[in-house]
Protein backbone atom coordinates (compact mmCIF):
# COMPACT_ATOMS: atom_id res chain seq x y z
CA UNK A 1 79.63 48.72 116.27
CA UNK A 2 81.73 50.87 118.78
CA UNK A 3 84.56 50.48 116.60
CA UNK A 4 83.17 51.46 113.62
CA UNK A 5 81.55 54.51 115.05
CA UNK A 6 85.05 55.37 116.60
CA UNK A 7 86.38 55.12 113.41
CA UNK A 8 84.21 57.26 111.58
CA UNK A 9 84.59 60.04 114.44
CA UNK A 10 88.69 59.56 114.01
CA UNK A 11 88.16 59.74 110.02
CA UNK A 12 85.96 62.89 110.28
CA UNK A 13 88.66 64.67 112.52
CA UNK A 14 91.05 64.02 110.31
CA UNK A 15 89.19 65.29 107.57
CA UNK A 16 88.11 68.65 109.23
CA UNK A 17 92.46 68.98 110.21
CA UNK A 18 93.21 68.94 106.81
CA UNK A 19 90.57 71.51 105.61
CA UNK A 20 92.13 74.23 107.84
CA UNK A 21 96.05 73.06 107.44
CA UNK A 22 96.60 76.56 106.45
CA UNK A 23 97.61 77.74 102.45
CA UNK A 24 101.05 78.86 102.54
CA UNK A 25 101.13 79.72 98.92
CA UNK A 26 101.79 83.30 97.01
CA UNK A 27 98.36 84.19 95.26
CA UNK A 28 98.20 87.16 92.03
CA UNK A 29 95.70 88.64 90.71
CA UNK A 30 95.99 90.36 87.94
CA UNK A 31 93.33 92.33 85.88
CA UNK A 32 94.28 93.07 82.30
CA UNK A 33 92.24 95.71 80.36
CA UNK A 34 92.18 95.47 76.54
CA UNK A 35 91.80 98.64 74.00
CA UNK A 36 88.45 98.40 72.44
CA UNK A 37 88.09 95.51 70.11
CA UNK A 38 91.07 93.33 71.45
CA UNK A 39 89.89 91.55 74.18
CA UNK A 40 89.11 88.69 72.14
CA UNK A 41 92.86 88.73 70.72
CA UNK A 42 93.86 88.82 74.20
CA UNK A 43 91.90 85.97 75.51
CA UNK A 44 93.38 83.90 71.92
CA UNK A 45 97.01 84.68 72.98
CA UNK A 46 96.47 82.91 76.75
CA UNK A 47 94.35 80.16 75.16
CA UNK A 48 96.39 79.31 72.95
CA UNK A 49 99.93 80.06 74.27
CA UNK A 50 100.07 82.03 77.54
CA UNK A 51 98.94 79.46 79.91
CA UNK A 52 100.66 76.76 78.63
CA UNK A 53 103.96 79.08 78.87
CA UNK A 54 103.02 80.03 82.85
CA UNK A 55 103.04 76.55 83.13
CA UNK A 56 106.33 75.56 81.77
CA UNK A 57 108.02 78.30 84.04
CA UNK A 58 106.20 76.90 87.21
CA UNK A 59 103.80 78.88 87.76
CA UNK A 60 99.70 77.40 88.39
CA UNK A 61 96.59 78.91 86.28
CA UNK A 62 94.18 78.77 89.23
CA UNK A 63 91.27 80.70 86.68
CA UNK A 64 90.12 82.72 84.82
CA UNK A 65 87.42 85.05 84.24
CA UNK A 66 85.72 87.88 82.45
CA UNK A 67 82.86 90.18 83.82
CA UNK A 68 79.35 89.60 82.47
CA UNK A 69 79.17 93.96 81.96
CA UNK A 70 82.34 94.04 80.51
CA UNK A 71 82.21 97.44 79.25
CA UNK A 72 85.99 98.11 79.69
CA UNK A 73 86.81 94.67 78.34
CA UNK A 74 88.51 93.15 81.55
CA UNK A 75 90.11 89.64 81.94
CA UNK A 76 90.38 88.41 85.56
CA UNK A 77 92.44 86.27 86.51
CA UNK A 78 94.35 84.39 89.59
CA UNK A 79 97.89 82.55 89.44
CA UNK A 80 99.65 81.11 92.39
CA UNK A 81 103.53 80.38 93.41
CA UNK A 82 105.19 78.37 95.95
CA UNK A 83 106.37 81.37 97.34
CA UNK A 84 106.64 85.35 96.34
CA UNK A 85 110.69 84.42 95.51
CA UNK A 86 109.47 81.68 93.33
CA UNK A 87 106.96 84.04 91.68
CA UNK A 88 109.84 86.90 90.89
CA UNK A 89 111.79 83.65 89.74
CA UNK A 90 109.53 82.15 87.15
CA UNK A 91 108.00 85.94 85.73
CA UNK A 92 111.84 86.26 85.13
CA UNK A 93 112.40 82.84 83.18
CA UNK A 94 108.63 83.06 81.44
CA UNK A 95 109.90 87.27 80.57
CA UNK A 96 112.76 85.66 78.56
CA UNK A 97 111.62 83.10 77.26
CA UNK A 98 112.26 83.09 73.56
CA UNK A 99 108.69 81.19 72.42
CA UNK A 100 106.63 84.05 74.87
CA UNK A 101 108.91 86.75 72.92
CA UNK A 102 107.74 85.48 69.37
CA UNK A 103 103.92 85.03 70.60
CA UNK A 104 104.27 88.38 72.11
CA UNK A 105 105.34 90.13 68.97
CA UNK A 106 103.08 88.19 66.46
CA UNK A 107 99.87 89.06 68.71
CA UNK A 108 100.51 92.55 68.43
CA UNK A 109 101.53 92.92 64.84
CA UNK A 110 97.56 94.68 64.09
CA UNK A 111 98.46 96.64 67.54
CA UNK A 112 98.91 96.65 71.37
CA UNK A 113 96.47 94.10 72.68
CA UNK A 114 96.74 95.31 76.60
CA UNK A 115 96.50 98.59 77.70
CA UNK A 116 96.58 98.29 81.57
CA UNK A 117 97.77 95.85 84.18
CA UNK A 118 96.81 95.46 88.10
CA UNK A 119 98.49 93.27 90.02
CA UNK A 120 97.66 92.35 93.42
CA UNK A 121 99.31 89.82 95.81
CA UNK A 122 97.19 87.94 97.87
CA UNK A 123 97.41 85.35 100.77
CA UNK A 124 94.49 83.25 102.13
CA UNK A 125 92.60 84.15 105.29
CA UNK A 126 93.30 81.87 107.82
CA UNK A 127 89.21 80.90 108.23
CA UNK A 128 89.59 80.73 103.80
CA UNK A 129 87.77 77.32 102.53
CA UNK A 130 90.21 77.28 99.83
CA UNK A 131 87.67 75.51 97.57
CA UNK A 132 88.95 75.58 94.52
CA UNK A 133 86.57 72.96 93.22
CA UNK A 134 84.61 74.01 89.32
CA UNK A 135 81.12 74.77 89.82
CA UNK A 136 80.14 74.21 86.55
CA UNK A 137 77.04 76.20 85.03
CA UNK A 138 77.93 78.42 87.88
CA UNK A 139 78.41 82.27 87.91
CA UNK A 140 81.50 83.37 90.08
CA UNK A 141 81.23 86.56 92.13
CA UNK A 142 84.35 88.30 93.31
CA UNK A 143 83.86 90.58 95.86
CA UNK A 144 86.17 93.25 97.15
CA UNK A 145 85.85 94.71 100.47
CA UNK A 146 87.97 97.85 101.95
CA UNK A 147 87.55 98.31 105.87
CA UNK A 148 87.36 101.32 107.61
CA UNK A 149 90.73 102.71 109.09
CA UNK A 150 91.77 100.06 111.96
CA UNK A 151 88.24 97.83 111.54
CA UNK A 152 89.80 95.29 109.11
CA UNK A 153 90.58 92.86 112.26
CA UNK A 154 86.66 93.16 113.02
CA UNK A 155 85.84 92.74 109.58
CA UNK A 156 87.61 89.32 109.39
CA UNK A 157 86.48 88.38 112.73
CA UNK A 158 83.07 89.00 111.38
CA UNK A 159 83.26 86.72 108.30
CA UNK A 160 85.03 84.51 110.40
CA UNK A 161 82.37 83.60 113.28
CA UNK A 162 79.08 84.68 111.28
CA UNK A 163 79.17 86.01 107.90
CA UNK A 164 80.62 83.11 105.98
CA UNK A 165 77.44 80.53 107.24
CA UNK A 166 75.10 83.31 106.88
CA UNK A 167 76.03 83.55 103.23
CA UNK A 168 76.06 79.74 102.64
CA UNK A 169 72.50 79.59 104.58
CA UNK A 170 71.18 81.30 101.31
CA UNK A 171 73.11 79.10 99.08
CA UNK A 172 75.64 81.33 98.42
CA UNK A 173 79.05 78.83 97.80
CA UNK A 174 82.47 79.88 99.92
CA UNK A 175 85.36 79.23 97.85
CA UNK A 176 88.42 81.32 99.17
CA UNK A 177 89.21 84.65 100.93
CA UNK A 178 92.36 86.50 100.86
CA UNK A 179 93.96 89.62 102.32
CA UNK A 180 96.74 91.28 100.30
CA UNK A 181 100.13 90.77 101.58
CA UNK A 182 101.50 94.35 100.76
CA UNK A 183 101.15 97.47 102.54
CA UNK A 184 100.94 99.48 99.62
CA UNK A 185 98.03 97.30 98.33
CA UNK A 186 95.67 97.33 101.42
CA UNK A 187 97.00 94.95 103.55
CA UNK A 188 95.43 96.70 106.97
CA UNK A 189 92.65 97.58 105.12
CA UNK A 190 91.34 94.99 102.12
CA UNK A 191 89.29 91.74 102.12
CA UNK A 192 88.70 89.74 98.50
CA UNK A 193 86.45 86.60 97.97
CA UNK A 194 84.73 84.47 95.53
CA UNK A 195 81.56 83.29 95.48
CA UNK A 196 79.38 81.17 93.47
CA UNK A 197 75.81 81.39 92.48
CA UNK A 198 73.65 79.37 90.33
CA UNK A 199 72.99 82.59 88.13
CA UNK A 200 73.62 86.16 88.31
CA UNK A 201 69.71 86.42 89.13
CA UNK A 202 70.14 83.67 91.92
CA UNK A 203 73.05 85.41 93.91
CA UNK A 204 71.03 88.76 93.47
CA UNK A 205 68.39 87.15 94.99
CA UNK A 206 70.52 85.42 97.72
CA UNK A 207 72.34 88.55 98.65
CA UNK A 208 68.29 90.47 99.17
CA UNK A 209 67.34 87.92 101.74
CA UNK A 210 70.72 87.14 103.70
CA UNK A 211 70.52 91.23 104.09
CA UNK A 212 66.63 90.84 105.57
CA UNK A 213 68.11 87.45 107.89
CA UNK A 214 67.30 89.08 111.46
CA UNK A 215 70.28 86.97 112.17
CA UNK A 216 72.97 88.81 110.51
CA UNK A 217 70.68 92.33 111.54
CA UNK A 218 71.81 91.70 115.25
CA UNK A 219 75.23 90.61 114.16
CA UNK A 220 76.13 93.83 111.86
CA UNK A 221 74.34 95.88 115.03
CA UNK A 222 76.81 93.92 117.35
CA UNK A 223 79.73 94.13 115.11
CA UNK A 224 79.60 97.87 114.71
CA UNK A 225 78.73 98.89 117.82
CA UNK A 226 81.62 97.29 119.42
CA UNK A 227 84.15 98.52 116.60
CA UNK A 228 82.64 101.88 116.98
CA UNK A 229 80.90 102.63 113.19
CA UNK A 230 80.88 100.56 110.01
CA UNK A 231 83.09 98.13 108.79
CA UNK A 232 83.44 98.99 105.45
CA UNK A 233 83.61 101.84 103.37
CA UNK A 234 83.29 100.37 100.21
CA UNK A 235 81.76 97.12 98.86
CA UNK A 236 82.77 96.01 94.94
CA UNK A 237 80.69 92.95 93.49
CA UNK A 238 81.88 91.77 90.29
CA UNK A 239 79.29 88.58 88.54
CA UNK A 240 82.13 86.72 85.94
CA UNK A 241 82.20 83.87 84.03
CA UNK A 242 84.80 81.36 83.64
CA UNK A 243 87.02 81.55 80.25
CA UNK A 244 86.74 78.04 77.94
CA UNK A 245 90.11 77.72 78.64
CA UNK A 246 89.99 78.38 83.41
CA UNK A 247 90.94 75.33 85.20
CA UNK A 248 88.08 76.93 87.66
CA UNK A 249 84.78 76.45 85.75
């Protein structure tokens, strides 16, 4: 019986070790925004050939997403690289490719089907779940956070020791947090992360009483006072569903 028990305790270390063996790769995300009318030519164009094409140049479709209010007819979505050399690599090979040129030019024969393009490159937080499990019949929540000048260091530290089981207390689902790894993009500064909720309606609910948990009360009081003022300055939520065609459902 002491064996067995000392063997489950070895098996169980092992298993929290290789949850945190930190995520070395190169994370994008990029936000396309169709012209009025085209997102659903868009959307055709990387079901039908786009992905499949990322693929072939190395490159992994980690999901996609559009917004449930999707006035401005956004696609979300997240590819990751070995490294930010292998990314520059593969755009160049997937750029040149002579199928991607013929796609390119018969999708856009009635007219451009992208108007904008944000690209942001990300790298995992080192207290980041990286659960990049489908929760199917889920609603994914991305949620973009820019810290006040110096405070992103407490901001982390805050999701770090408190925030993250707060938000799971209420059934909120951790999946993975990154930073971006460019200055120019908000490196001191920026904090994104997904979510999952049951419904829209659920993590609207969720997010009402983890802000009412006397719990995280005394830890925002705590957090701020010692930093010297809020955290944040601004606070994004986006509520998206996965495309048919995301790995991440």
């Amino acid at each position: 019986m002491k064996n067995i028990l000392l063997l489950v305790l070895l098996l169980s270390c092992q298993t929290l070790v290789t949850a945190q063996t930190p995520d070395t790769l190169c994370y994008e995300l990029r936000i396309y925004t169709a012209p009025k009318g085209k997102l659903n030519d868009l959307l055709n164009r990387f079901r039908n050939h786009t992905t499949a094409l990322f693929e072939k140049h190395g490159m992994t479709n980690v999901g996609y997403w559009t917004p449930i209010d999707n006035p401005d007819e956004k696609l979300y979505y997240i590819l990751s690289y070995p490294s930010r050399a292998a990314r520059e690599s593969s755009w160049k090979a997937f750029m040149a490719d002579t199928v991607w040129q013929r796609v390119w030019k018969e999708s856009e024969v009635n007219g451009k089907i992208i108007s904008n393009i944000e690209s942001i490159f990300l790298k995992t937080t080192d207290f980041s779940p990286n659960n990049l499990q489908s929760d199917c019949g889920h609603v994914w929540e991305l949620r973009i956070y820019t810290a006040s000048p110096g405070r992103l260091p407490n901001l982390l530290s805050r999701f770090r020791n408190h925030s993250m089981k707060l938000l799971a207390r209420y059934g909120m689902t951790n999946k993975i947090y990154w930073t971006p790894t460019d200055a120019a993009q908000g490196s001191d500064t920026m904090l994104y992360y997904f979510l999952t909720h049951p419904s829209r309606a659920a993590g609207l609910d969720a997010f009402t009483r983890f802000r009412k948990d006397p719990d995280w009360l005394r830890v925002r009081q705590e957090s701020e006072t010692q930093a010297g003022g809020s955290l944040t300055t601004k606070v994004e939520s986006i509520y998206m569903y996965p495309t048919d065609f995301s790995p991440l459902k």
